[in-house]
C-alpha atoms as a PDB file:
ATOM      1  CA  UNK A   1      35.927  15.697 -28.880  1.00  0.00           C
ATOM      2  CA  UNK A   2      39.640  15.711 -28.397  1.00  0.00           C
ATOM      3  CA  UNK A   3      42.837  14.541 -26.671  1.00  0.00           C
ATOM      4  CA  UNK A   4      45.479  14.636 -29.341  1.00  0.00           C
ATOM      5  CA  UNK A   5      47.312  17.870 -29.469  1.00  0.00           C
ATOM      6  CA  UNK A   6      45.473  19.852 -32.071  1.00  0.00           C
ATOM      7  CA  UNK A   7      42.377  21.962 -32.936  1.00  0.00           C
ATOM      8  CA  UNK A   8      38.559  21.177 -34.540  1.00  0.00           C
ATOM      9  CA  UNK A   9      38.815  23.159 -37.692  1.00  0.00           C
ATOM     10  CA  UNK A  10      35.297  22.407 -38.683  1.00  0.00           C
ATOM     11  CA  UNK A  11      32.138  21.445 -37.410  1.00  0.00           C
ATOM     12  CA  UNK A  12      28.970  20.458 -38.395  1.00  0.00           C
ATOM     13  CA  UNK A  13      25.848  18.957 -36.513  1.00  0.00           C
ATOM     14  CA  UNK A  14      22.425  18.349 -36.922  1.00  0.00           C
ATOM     15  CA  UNK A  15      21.482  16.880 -33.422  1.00  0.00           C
ATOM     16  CA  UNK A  16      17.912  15.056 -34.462  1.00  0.00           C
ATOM     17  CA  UNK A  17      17.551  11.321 -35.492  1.00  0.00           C
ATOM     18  CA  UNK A  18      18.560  11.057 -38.922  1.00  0.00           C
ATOM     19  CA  UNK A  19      20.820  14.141 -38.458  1.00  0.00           C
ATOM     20  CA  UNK A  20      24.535  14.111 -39.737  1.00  0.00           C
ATOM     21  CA  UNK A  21      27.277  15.447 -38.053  1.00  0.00           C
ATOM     22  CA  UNK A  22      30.982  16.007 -39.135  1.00  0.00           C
ATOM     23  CA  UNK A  23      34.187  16.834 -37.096  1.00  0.00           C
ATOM     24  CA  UNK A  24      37.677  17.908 -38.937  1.00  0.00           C
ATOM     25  CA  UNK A  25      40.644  18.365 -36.401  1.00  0.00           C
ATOM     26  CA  UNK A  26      44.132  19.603 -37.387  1.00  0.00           C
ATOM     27  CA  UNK A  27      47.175  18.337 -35.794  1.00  0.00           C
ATOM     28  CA  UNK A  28      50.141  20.502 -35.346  1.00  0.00           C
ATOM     29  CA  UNK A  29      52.301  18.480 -37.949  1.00  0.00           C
ATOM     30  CA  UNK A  30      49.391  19.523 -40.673  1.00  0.00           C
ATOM     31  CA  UNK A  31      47.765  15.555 -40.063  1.00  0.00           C
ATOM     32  CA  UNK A  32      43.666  15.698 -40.356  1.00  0.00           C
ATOM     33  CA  UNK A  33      40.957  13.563 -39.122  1.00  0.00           C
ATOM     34  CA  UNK A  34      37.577  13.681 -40.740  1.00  0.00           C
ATOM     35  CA  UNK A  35      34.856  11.921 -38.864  1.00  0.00           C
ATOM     36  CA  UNK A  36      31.569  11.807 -39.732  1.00  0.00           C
ATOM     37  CA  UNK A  37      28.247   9.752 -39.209  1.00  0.00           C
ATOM     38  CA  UNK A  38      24.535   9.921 -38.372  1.00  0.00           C
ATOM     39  CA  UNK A  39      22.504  10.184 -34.859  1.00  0.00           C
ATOM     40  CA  UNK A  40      20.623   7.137 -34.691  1.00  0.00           C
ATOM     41  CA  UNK A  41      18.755   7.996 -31.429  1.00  0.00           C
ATOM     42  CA  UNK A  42      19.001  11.272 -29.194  1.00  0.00           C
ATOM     43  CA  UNK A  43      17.040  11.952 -25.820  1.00  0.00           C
ATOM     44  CA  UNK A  44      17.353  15.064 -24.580  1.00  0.00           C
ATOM     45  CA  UNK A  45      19.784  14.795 -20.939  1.00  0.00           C
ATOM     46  CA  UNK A  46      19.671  11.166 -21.494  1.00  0.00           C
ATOM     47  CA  UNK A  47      20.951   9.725 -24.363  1.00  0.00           C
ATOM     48  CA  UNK A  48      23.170   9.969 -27.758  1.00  0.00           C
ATOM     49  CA  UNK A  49      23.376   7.067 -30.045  1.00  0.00           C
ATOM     50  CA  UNK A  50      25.257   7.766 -33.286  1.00  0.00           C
ATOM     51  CA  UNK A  51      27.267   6.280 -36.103  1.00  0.00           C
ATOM     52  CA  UNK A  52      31.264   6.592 -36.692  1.00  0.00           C
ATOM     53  CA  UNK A  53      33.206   6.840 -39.695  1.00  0.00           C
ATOM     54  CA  UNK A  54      36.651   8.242 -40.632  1.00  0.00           C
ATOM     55  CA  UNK A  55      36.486   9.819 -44.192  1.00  0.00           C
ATOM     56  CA  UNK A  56      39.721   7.942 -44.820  1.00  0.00           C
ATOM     57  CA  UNK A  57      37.948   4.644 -44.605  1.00  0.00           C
ATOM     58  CA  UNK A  58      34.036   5.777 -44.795  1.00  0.00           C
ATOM     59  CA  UNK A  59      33.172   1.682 -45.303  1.00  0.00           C
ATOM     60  CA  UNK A  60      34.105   1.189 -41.458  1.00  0.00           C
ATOM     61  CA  UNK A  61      31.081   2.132 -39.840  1.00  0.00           C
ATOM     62  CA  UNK A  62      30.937   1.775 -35.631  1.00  0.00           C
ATOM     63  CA  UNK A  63      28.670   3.023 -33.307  1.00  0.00           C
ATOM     64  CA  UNK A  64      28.722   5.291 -29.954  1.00  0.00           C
ATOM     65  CA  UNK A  65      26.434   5.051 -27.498  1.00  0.00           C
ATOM     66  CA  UNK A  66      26.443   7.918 -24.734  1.00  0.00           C
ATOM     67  CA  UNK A  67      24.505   7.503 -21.841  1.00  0.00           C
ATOM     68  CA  UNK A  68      24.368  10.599 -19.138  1.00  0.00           C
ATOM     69  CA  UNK A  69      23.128   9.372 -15.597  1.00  0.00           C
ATOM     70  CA  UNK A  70      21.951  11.506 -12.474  1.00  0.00           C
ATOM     71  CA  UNK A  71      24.599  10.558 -10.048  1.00  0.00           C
ATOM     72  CA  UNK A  72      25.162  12.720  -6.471  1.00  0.00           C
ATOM     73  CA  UNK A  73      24.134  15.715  -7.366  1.00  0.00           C
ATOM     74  CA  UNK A  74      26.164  15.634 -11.200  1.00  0.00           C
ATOM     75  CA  UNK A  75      26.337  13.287 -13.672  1.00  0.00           C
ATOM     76  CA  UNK A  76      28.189  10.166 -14.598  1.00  0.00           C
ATOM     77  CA  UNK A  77      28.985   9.369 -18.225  1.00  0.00           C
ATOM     78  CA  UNK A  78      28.319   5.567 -19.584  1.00  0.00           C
ATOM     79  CA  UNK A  79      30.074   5.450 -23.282  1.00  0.00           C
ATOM     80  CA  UNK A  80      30.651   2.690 -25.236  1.00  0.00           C
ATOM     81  CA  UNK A  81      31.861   2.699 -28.854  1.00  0.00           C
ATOM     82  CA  UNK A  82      31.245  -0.754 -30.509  1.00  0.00           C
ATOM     83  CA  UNK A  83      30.386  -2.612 -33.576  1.00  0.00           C
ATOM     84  CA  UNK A  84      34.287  -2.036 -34.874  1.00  0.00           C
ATOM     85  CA  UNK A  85      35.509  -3.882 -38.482  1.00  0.00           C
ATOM     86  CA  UNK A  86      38.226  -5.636 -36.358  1.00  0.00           C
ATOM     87  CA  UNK A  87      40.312  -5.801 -33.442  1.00  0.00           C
ATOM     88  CA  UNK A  88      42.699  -3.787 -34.591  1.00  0.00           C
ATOM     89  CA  UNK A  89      40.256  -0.728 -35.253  1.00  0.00           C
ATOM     90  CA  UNK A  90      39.144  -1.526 -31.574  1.00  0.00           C
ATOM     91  CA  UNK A  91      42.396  -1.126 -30.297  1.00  0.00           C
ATOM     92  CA  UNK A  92      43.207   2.255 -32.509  1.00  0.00           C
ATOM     93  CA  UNK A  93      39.708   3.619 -30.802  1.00  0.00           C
ATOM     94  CA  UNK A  94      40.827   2.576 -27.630  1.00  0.00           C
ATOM     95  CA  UNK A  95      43.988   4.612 -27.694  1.00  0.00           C
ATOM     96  CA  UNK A  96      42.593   7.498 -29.421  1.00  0.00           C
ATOM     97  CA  UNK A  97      39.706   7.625 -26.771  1.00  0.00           C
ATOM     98  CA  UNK A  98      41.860   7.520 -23.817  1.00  0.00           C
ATOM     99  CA  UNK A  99      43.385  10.818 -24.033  1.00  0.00           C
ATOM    100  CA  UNK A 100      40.131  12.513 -25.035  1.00  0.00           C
ATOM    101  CA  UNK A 101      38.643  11.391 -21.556  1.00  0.00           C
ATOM    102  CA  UNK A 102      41.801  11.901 -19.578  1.00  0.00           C
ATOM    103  CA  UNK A 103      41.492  15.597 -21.150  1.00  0.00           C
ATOM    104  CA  UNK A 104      37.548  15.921 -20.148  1.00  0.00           C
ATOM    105  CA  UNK A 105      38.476  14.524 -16.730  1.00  0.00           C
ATOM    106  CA  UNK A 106      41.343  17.571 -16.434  1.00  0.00           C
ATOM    107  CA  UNK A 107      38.928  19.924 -17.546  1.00  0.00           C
ATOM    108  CA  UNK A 108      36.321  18.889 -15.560  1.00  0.00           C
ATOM    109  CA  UNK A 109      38.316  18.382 -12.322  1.00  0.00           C
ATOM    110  CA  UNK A 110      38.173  21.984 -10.872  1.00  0.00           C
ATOM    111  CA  UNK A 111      34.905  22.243 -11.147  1.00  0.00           C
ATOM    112  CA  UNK A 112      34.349  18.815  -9.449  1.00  0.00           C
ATOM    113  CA  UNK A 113      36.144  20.256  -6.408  1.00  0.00           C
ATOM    114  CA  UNK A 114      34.014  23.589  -6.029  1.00  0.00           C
ATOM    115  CA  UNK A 115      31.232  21.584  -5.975  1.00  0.00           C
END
């Protein structure tokens, strides 16, 4: 997970229902983002449904749900990251999700056109 300038400094994951994970990223200015939260359903090539929390406001619980489809001959990604506090959190995910897929779609584009 990414799109901000900046690096995962830590990682943890226990992919299983009832697992935890926990993500840590740096910025270059010294800024970090602790997320955390717990799979609530996982299906192998299918599925990820998990919780979402920022240690900063751990009260502020949302949920991502990641589908992965069989689409011409690769896969198409369905995600949708809902149940925020309010609006405004909404519109902070938006923004902060937007350059994460714009940087999966750069990274993915070269192999898209070997394929």
């Amino acid at each position: 997970m990414g799109g901000r300038p900046g690096v995962s400094t830590e990682a943890e994951i226990d992919l299983r229902v009832g697992g935890r994970y926990r993500i840590v990223s740096q910025l270059p200015d010294g800024e970090r983002h602790d997320v955390s939260g717990e799979y609530l359903e996982v299906l192998p090539q299918r599925r990820l449904v998990f919780s979402w929390a920022w240690r900063s406001t751990p009260e502020r619980v949302s949920r991502i749900s990641i589908d992965f489809i069989a689409r011409d001959g690769g896969t198409a990604l369905l995600f949708v990251h809902d149940r925020f506090f309010d609006d405004q959190a909404r519109a902070n995910h938006e923004r902060g999700w937007q350059p994460a897929f714009a940087q999966l779609d750069a990274f993915l584009q070269p192999q898209i056109q070997e394929a």
